[in-house]
PDB file of N, CA and C in Angstrom:
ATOM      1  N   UNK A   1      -4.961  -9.720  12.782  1.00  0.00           N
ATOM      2  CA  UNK A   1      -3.672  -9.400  12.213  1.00  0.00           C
ATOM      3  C   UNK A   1      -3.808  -9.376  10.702  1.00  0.00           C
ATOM      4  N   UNK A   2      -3.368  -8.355   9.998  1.00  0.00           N
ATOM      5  CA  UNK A   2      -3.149  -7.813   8.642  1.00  0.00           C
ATOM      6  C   UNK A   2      -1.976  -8.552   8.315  1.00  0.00           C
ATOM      7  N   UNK A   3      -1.497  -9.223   7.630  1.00  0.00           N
ATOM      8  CA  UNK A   3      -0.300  -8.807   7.101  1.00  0.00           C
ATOM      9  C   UNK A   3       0.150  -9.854   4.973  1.00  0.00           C
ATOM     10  N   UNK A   4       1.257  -9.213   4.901  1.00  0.00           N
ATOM     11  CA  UNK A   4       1.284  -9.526   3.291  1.00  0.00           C
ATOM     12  C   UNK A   4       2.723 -10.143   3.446  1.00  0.00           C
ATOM     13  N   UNK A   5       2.761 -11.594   2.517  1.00  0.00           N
ATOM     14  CA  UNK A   5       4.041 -11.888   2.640  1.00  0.00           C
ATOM     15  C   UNK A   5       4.414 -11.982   1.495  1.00  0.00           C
ATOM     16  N   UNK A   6       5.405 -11.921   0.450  1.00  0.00           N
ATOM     17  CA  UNK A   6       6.017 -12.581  -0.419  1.00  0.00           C
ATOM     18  C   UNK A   6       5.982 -13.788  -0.255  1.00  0.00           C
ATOM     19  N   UNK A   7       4.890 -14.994  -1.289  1.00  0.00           N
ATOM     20  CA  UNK A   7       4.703 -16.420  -1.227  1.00  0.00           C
ATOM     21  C   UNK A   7       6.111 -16.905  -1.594  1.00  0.00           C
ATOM     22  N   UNK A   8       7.032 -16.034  -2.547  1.00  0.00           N
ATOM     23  CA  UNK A   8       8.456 -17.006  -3.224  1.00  0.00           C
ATOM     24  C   UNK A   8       9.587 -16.637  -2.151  1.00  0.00           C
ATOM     25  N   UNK A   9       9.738 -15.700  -1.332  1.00  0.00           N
ATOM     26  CA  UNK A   9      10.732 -14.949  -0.273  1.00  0.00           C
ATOM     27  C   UNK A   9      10.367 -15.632   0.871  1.00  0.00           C
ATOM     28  N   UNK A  10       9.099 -15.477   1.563  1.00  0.00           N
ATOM     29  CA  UNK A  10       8.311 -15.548   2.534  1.00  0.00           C
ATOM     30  C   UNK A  10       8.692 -14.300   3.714  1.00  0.00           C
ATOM     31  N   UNK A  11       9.218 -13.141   2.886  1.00  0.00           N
ATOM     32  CA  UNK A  11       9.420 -11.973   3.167  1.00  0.00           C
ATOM     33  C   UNK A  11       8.462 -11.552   4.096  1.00  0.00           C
ATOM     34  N   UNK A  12       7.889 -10.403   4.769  1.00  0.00           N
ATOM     35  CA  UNK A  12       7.196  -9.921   5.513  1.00  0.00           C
ATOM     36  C   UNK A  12       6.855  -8.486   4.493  1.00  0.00           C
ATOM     37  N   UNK A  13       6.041  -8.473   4.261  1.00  0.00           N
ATOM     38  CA  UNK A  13       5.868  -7.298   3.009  1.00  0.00           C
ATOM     39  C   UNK A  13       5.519  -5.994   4.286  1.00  0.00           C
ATOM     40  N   UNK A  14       4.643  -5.938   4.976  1.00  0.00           N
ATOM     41  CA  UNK A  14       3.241  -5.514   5.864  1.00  0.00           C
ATOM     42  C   UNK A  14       2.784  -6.514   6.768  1.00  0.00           C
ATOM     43  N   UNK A  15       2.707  -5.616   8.142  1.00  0.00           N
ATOM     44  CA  UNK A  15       1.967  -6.197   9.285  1.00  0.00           C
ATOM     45  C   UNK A  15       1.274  -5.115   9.773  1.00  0.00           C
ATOM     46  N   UNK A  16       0.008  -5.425  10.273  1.00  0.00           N
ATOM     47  CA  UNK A  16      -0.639  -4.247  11.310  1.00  0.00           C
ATOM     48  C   UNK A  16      -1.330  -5.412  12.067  1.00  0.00           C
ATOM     49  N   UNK A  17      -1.812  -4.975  13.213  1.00  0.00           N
ATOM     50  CA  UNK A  17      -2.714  -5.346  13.964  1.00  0.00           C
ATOM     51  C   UNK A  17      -3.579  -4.817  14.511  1.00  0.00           C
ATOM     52  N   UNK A  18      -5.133  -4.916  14.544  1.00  0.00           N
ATOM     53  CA  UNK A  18      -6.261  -4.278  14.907  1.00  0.00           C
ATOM     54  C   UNK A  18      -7.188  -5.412  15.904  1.00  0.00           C
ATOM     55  N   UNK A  19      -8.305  -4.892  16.687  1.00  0.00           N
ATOM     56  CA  UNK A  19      -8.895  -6.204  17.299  1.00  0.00           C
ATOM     57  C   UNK A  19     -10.030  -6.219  16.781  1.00  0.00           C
ATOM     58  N   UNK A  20     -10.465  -5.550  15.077  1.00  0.00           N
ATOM     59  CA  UNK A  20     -11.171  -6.203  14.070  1.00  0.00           C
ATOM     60  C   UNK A  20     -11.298  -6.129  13.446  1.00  0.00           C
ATOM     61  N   UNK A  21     -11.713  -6.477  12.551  1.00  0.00           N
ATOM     62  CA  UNK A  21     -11.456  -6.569  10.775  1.00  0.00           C
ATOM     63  C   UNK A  21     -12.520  -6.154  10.185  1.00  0.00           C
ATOM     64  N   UNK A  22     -11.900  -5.171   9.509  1.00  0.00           N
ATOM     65  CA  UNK A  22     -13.629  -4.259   8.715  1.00  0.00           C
ATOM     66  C   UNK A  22     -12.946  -3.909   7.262  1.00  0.00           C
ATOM     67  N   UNK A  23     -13.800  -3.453   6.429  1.00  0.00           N
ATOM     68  CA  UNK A  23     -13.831  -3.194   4.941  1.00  0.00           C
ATOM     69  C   UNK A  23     -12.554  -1.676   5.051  1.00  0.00           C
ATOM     70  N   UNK A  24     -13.179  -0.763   6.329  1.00  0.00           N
ATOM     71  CA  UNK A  24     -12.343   0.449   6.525  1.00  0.00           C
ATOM     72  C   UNK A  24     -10.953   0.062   6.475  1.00  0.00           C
ATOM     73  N   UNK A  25     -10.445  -0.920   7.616  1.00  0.00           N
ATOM     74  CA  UNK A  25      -9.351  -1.419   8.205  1.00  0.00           C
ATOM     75  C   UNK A  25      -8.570  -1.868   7.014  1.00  0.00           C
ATOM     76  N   UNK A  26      -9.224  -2.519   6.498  1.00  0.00           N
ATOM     77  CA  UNK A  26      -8.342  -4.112   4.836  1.00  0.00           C
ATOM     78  C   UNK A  26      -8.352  -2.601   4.102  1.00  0.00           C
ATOM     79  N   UNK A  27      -8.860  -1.136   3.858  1.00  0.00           N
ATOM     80  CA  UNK A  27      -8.626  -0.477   3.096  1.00  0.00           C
ATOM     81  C   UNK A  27      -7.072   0.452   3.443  1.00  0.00           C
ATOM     82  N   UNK A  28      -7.003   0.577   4.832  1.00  0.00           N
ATOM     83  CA  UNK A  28      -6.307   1.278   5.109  1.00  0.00           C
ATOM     84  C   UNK A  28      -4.889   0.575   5.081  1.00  0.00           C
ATOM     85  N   UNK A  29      -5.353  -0.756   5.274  1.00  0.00           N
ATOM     86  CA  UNK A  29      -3.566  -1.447   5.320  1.00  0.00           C
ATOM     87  C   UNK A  29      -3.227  -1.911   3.904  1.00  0.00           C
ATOM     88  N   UNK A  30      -3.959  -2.191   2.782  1.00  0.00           N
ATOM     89  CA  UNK A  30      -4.334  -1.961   1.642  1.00  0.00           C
ATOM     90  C   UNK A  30      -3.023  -0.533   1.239  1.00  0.00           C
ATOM     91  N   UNK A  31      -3.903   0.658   1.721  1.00  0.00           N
ATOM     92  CA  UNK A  31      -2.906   1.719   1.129  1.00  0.00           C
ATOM     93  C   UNK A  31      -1.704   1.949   1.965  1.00  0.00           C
ATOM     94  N   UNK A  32      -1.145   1.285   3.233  1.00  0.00           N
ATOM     95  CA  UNK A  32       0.057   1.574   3.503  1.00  0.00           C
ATOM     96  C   UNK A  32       0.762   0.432   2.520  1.00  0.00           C
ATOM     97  N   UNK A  33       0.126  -0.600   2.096  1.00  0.00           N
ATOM     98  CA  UNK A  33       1.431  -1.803   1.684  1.00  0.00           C
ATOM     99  C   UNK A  33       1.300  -0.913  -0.216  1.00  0.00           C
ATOM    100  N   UNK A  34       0.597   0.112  -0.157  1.00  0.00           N
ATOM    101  CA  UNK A  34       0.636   0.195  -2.311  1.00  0.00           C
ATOM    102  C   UNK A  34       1.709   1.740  -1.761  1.00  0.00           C
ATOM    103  N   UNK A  35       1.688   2.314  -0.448  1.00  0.00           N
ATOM    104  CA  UNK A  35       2.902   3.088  -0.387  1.00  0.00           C
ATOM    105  C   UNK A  35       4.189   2.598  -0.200  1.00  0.00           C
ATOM    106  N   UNK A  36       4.190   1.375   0.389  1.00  0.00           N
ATOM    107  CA  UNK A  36       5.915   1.247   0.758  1.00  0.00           C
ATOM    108  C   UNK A  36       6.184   0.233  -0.703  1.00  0.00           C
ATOM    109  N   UNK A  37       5.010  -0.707  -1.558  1.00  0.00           N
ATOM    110  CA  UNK A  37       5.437  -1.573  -2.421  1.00  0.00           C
ATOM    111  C   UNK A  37       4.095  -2.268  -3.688  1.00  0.00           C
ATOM    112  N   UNK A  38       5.626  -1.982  -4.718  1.00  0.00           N
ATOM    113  CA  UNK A  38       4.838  -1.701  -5.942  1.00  0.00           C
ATOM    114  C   UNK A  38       3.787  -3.232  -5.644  1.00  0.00           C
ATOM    115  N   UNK A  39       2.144  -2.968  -6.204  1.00  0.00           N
ATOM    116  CA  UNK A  39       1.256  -4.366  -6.353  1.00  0.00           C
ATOM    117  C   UNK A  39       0.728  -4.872  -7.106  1.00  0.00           C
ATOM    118  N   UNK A  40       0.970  -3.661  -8.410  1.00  0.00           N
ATOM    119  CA  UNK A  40       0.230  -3.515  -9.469  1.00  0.00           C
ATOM    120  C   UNK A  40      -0.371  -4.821  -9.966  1.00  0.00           C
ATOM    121  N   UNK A  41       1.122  -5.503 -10.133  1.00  0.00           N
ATOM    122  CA  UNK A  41       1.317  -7.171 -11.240  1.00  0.00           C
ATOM    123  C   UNK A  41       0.774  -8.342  -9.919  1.00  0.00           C
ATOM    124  N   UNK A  42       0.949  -7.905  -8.524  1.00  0.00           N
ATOM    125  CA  UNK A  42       0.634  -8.979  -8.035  1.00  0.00           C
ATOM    126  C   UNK A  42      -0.555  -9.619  -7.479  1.00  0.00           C
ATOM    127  N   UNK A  43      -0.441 -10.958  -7.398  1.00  0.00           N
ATOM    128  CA  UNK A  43      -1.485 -11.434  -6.873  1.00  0.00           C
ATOM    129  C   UNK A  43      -1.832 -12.270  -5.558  1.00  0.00           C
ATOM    130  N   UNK A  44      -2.983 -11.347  -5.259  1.00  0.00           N
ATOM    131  CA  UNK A  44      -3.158 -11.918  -3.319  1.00  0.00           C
ATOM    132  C   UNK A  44      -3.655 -13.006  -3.584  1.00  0.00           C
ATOM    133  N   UNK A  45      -3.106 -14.025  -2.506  1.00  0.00           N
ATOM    134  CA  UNK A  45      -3.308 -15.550  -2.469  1.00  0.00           C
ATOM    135  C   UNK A  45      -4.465 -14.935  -0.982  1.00  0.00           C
ATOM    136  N   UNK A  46      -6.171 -15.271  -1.038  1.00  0.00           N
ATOM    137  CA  UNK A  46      -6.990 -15.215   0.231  1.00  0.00           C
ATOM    138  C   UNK A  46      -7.696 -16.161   0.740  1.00  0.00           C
ATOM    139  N   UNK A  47      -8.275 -15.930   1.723  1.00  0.00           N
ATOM    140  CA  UNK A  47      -8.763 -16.809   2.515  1.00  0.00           C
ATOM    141  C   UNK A  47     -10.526 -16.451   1.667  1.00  0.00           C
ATOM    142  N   UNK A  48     -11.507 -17.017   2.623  1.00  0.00           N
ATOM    143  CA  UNK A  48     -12.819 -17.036   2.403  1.00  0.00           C
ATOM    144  C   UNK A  48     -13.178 -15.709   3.124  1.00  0.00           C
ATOM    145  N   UNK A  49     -12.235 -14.918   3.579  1.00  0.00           N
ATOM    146  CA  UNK A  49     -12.896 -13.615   4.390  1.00  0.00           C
ATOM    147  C   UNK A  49     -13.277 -12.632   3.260  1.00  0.00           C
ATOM    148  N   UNK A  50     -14.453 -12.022   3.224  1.00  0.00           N
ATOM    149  CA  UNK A  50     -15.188 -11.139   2.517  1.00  0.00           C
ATOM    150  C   UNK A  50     -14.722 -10.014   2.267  1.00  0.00           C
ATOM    151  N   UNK A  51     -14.320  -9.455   3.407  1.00  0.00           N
ATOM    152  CA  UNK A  51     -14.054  -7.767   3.260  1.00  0.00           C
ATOM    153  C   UNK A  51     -12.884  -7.690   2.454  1.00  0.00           C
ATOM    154  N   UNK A  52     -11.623  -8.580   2.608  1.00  0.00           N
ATOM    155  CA  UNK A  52     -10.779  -8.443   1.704  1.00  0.00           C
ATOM    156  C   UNK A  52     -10.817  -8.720   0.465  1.00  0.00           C
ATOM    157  N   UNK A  53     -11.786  -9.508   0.283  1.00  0.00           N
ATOM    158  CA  UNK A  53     -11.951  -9.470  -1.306  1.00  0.00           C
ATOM    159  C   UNK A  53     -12.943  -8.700  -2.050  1.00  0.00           C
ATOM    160  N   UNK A  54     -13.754  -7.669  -0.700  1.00  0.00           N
ATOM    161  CA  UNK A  54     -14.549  -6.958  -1.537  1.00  0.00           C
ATOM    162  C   UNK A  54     -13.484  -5.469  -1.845  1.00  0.00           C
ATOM    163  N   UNK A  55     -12.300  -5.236  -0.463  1.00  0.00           N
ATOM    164  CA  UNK A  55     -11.515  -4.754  -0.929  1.00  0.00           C
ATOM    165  C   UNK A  55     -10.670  -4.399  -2.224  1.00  0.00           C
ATOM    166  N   UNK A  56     -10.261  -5.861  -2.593  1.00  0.00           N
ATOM    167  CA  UNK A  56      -9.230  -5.911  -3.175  1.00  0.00           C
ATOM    168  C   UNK A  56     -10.063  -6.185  -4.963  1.00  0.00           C
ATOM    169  N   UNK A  57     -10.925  -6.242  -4.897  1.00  0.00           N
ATOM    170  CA  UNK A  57     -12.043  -6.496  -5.785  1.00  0.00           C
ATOM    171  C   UNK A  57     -12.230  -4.804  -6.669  1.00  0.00           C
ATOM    172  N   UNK A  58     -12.249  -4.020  -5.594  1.00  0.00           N
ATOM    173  CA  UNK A  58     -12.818  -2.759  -5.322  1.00  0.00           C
ATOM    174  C   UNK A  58     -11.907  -1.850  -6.177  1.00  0.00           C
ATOM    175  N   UNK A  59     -10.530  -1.759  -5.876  1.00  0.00           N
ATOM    176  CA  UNK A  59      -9.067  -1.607  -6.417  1.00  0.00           C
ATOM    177  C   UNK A  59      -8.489  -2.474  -7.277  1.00  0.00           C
ATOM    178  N   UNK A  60      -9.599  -2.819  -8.272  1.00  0.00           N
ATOM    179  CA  UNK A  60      -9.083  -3.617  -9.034  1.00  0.00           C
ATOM    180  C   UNK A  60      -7.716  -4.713  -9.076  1.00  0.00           C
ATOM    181  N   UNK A  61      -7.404  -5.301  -7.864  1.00  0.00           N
ATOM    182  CA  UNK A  61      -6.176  -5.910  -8.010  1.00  0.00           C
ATOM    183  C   UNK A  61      -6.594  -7.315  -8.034  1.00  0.00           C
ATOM    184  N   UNK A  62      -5.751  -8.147  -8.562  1.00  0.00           N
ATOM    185  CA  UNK A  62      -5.921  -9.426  -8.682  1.00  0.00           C
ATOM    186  C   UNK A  62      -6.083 -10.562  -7.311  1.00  0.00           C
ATOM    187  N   UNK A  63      -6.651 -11.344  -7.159  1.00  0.00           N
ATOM    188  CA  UNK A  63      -6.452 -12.200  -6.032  1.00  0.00           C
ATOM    189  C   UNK A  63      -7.114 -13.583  -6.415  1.00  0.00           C
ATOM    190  N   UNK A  64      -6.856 -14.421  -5.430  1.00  0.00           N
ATOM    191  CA  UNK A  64      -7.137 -15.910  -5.927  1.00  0.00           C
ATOM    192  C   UNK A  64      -7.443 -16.721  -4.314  1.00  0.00           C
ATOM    193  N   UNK A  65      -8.837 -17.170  -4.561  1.00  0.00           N
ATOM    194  CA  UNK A  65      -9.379 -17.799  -3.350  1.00  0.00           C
ATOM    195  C   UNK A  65      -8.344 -19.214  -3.454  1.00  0.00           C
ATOM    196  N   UNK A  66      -7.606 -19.370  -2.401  1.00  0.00           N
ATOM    197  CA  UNK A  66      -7.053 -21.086  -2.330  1.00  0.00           C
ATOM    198  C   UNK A  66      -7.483 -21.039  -0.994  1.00  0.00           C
ATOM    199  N   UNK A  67      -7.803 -22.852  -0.887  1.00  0.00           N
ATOM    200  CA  UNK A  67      -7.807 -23.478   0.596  1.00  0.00           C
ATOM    201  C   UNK A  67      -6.584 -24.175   0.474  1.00  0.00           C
ATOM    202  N   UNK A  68      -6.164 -25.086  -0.471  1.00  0.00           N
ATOM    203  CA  UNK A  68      -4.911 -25.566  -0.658  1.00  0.00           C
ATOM    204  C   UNK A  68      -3.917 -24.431  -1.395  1.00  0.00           C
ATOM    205  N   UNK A  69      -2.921 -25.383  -1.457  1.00  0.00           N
ATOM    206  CA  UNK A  69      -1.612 -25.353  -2.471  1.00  0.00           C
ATOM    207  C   UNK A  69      -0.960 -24.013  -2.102  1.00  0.00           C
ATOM    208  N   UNK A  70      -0.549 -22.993  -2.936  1.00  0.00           N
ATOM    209  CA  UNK A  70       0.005 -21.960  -2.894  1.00  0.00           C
ATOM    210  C   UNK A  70      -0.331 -21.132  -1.259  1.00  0.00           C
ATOM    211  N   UNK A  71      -1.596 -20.941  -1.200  1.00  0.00           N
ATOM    212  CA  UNK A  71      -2.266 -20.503   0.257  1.00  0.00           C
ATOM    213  C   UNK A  71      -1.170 -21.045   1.744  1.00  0.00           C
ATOM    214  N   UNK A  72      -1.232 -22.158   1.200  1.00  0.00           N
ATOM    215  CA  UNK A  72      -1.077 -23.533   2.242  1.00  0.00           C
ATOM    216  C   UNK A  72       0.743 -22.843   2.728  1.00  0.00           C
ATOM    217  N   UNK A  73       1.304 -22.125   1.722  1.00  0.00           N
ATOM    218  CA  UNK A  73       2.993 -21.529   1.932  1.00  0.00           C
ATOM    219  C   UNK A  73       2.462 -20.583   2.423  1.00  0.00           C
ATOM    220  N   UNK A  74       1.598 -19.716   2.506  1.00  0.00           N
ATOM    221  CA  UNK A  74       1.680 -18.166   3.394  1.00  0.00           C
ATOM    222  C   UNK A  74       1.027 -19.022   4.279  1.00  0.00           C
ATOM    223  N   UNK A  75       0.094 -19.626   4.620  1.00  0.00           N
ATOM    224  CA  UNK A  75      -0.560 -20.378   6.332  1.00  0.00           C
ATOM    225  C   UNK A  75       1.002 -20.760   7.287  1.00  0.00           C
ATOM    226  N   UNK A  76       1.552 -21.298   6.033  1.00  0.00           N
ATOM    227  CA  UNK A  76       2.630 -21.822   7.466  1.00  0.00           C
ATOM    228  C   UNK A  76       3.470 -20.414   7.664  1.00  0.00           C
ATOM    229  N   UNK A  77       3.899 -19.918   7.058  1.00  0.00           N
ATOM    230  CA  UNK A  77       4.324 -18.582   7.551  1.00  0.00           C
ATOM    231  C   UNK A  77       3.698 -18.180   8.586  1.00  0.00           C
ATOM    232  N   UNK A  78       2.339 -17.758   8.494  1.00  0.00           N
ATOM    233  CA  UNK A  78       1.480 -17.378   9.676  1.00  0.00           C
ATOM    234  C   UNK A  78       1.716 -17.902  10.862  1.00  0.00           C
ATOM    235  N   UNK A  79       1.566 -18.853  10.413  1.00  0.00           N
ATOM    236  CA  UNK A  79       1.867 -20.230  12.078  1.00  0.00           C
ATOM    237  C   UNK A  79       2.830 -19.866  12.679  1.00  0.00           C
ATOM    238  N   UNK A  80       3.912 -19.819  11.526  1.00  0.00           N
ATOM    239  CA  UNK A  80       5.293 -19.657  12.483  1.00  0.00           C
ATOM    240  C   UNK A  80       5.324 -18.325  13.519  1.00  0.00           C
ATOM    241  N   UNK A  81       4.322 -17.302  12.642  1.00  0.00           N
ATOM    242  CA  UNK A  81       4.363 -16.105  13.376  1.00  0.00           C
ATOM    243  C   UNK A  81       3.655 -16.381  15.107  1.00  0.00           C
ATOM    244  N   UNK A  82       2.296 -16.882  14.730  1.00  0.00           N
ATOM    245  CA  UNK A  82       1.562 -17.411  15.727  1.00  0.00           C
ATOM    246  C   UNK A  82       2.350 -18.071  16.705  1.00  0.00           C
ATOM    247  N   UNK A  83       3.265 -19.316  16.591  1.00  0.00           N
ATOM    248  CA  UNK A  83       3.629 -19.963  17.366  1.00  0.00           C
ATOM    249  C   UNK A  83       4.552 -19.180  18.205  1.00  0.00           C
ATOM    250  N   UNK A  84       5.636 -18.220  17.331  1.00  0.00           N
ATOM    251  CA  UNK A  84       6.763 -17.755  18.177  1.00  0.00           C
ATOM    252  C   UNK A  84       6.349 -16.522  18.738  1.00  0.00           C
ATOM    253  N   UNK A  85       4.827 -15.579  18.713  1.00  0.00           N
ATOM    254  CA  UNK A  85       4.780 -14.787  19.521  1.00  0.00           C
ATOM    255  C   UNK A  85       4.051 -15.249  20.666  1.00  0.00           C
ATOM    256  N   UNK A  86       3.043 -16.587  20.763  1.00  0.00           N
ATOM    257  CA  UNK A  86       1.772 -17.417  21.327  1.00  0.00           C
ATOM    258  C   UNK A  86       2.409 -16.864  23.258  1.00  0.00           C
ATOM    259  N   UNK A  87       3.819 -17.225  23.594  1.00  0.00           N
ATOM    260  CA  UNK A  87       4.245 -16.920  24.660  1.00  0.00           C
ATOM    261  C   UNK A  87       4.076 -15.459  24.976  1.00  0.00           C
ATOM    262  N   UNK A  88       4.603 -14.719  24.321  1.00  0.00           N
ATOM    263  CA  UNK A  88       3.960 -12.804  24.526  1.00  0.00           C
ATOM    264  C   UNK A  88       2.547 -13.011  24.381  1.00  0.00           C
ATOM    265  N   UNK A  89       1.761 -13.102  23.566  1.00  0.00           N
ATOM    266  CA  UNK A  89       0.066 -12.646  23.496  1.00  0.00           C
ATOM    267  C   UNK A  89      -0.101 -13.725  24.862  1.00  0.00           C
ATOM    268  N   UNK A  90       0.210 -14.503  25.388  1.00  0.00           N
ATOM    269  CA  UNK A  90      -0.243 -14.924  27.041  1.00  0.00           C
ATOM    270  C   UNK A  90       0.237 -13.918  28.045  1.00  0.00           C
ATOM    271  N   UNK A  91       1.226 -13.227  27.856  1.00  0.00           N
ATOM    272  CA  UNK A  91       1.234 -12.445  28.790  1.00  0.00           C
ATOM    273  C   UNK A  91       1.426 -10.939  28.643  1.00  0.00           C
ATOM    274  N   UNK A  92       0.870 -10.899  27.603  1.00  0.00           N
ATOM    275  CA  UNK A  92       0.592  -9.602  27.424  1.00  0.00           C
ATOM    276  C   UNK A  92      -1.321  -8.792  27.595  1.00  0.00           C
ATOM    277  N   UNK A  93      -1.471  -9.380  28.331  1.00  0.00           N
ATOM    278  CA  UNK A  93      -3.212  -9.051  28.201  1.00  0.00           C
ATOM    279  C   UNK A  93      -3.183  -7.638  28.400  1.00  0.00           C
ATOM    280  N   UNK A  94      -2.713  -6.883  29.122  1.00  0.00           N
ATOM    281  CA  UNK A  94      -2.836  -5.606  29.605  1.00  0.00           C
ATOM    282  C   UNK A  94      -2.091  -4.477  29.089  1.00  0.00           C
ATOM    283  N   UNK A  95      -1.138  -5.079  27.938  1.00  0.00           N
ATOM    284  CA  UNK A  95      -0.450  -4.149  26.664  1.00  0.00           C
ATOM    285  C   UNK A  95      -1.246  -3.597  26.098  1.00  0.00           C
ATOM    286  N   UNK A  96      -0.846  -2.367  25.719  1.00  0.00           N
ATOM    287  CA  UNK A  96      -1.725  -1.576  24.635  1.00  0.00           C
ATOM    288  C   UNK A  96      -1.555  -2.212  23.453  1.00  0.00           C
ATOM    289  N   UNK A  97      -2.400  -2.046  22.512  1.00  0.00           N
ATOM    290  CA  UNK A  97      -2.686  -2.644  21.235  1.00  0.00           C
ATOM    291  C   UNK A  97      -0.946  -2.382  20.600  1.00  0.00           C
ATOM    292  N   UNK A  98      -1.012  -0.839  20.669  1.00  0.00           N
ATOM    293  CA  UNK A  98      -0.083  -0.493  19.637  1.00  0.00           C
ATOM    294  C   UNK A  98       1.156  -1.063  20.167  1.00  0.00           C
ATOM    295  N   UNK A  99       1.659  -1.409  21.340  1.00  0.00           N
ATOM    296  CA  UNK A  99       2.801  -1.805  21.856  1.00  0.00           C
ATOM    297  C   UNK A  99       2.909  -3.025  20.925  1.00  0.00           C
ATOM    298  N   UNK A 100       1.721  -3.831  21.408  1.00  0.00           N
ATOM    299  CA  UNK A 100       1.990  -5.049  20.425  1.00  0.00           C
ATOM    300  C   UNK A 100       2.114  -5.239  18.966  1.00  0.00           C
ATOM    301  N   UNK A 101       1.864  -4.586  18.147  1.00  0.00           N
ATOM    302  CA  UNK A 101       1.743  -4.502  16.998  1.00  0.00           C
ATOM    303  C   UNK A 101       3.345  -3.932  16.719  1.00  0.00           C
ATOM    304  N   UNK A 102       4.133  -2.745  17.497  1.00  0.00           N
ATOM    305  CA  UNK A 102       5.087  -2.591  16.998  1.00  0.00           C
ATOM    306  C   UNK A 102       5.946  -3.941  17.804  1.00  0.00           C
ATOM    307  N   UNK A 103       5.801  -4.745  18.336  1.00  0.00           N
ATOM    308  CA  UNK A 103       6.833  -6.010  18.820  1.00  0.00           C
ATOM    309  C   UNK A 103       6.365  -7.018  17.397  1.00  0.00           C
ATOM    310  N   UNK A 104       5.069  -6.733  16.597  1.00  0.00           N
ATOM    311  CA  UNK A 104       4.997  -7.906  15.816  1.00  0.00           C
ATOM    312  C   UNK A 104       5.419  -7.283  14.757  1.00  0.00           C
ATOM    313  N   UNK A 105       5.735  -5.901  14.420  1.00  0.00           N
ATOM    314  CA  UNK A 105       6.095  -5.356  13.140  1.00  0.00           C
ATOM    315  C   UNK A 105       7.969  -5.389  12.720  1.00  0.00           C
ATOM    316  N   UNK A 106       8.566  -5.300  14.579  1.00  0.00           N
ATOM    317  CA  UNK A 106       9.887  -5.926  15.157  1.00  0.00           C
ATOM    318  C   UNK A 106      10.472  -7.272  14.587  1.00  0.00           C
ATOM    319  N   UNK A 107       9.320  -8.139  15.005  1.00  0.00           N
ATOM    320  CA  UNK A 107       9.620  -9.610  14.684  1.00  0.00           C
ATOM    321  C   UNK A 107       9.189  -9.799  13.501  1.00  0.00           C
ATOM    322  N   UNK A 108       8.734  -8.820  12.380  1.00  0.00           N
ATOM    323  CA  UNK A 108       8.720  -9.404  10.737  1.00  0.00           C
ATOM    324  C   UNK A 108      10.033  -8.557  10.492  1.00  0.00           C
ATOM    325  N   UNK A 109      10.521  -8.097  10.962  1.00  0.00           N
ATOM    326  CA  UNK A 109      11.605  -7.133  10.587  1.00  0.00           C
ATOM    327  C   UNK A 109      12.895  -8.381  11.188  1.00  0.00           C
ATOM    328  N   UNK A 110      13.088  -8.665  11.995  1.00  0.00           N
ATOM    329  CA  UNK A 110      13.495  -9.606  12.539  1.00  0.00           C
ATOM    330  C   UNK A 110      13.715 -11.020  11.852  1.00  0.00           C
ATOM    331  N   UNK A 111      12.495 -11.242  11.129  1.00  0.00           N
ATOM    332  CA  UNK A 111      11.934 -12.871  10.297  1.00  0.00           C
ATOM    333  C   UNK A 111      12.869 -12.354   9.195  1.00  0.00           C
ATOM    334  N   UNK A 112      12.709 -11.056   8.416  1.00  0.00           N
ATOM    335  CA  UNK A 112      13.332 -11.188   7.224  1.00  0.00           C
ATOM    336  C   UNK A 112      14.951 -10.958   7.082  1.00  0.00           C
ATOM    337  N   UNK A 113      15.026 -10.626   8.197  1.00  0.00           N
ATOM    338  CA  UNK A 113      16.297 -10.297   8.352  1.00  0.00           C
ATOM    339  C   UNK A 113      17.507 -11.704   8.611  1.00  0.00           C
ATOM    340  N   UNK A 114      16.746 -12.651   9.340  1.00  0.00           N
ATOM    341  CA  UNK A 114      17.300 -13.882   9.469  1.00  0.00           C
ATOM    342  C   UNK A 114      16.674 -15.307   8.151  1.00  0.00           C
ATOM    343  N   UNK A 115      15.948 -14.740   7.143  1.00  0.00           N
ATOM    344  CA  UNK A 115      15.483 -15.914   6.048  1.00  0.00           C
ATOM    345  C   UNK A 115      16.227 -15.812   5.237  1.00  0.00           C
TER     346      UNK A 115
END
């Protein structure tokens, strides 16, 4: 799962979902989130995963490795996502990818609509 949140909103900026993560993939969801929203000034809070920072490295945009602190507000976001779909991804084994991805693109549409 792709996705970008506003750390001060905890908005849902961008979601996609793929079943893997490549340099191609972080490029392509990369240019849907610089079409729907300006990124120029901002800065990605990342994990230790590579491709996105060779991405985001690549496109000159700013980013900042945290294990703590700031990071630690988009993780629990995540979670929350994790936890409240955990019941669908059990019984969804035999969904097509894309079905699922538009029920998780639903439920950030959904998240921001009720924060």
């Amino acid at each position: 799962m792709y996705a970008a949140v506003d750390r001060k909103t905890n908005k849902h900026l961008h979601i996609r979902l793929f079943s893997t993560a490549t340099i191609a993939l972080t490029e392509l969801v990369l240019r849907e989130l610089t079409e729907k929203h300006d990124i120029e000034d901002a800065v990605f809070l990342v994990d230790g995963t590579q491709h996105l920072q060779t991405v985001l490295r690549r496109h000159g945009l700013r980013f900042r490795y945290e294990k703590q602190g700031n990071r630690n507000a988009i993780e629990r976001v995540f979670r929350g996502i994790k936890r409240r779909t955990s019941s669908f991804s059990n019984c969804s084994i035999n969904i097509r990818s894309t079905t699922v991805e538009s029920c998780l693109q639903a439920f950030a549409v959904w998240q921001n609509a009720t924060n």
